[in-house]
Protein backbone atom coordinates (compact mmCIF):
# COMPACT_ATOMS: atom_id res chain seq x y z
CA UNK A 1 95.38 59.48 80.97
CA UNK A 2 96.08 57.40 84.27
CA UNK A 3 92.57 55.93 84.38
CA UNK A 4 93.30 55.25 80.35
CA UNK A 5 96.52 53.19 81.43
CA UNK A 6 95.21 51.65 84.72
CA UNK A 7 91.62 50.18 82.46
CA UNK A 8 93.95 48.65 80.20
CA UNK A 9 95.97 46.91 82.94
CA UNK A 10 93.19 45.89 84.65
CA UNK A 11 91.22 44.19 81.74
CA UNK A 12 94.57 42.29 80.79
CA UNK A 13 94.98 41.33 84.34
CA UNK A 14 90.90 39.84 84.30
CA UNK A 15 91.27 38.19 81.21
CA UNK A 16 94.17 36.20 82.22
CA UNK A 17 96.64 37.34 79.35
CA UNK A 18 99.47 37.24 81.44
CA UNK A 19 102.05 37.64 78.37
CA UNK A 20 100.46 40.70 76.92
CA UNK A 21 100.41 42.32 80.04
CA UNK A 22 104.20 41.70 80.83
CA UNK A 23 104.63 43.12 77.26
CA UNK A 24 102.80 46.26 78.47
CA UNK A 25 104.40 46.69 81.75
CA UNK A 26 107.85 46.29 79.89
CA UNK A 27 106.62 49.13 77.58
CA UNK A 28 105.58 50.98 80.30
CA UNK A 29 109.23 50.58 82.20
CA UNK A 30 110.81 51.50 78.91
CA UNK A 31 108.53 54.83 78.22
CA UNK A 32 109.32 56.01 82.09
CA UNK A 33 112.95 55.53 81.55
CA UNK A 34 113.04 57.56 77.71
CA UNK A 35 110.52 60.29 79.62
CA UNK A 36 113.34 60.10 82.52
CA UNK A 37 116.91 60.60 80.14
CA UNK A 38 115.05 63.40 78.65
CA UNK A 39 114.26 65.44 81.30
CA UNK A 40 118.58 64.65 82.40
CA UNK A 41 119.15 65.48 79.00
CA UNK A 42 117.45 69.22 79.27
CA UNK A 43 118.33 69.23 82.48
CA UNK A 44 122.07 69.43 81.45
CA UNK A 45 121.29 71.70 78.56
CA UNK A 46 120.11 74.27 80.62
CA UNK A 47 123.10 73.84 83.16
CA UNK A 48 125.51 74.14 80.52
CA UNK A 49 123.68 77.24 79.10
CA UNK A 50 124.08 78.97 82.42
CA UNK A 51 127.52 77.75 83.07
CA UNK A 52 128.55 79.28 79.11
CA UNK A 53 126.77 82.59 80.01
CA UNK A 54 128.16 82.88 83.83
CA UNK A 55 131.70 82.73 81.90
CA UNK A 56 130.69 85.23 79.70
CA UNK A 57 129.87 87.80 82.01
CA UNK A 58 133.17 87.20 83.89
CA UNK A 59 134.89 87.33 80.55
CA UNK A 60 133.80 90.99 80.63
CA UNK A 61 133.85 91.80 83.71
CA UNK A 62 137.68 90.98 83.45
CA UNK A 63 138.44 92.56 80.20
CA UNK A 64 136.50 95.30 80.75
């Protein structure tokens, strides 16, 4: 998939279409920074689902 991505930069760059490859690399940006809040985003899921069971077993625990 890399060599997919780095072909297509590369023949933009060589046929001087400057524009279409800012548009690209913009895309790209944007793609790496949705691939990024979604790994945070599951990231906090799974935090919050160990947090919610931790308190469970203390509830418990405590009670009994």
């Amino acid at each position: 998939m890399i060599k997919f991505y780095k072909k297509i930069r590369l023949n933009l760059l060589l046929e001087n279409k400057t524009g279409k490859y800012l548009k690209y690399a913009i895309g790209e940006i944007v793609l790496v920074v949705i691939r990024i809040l979604i790994a945070l985003q599951i990231n906090n899921w799974n935090v919050a689902q160990k947090n919610r069971s931790e308190v469970t077993r203390l509830l418990y625990t405590v009670i009994g």
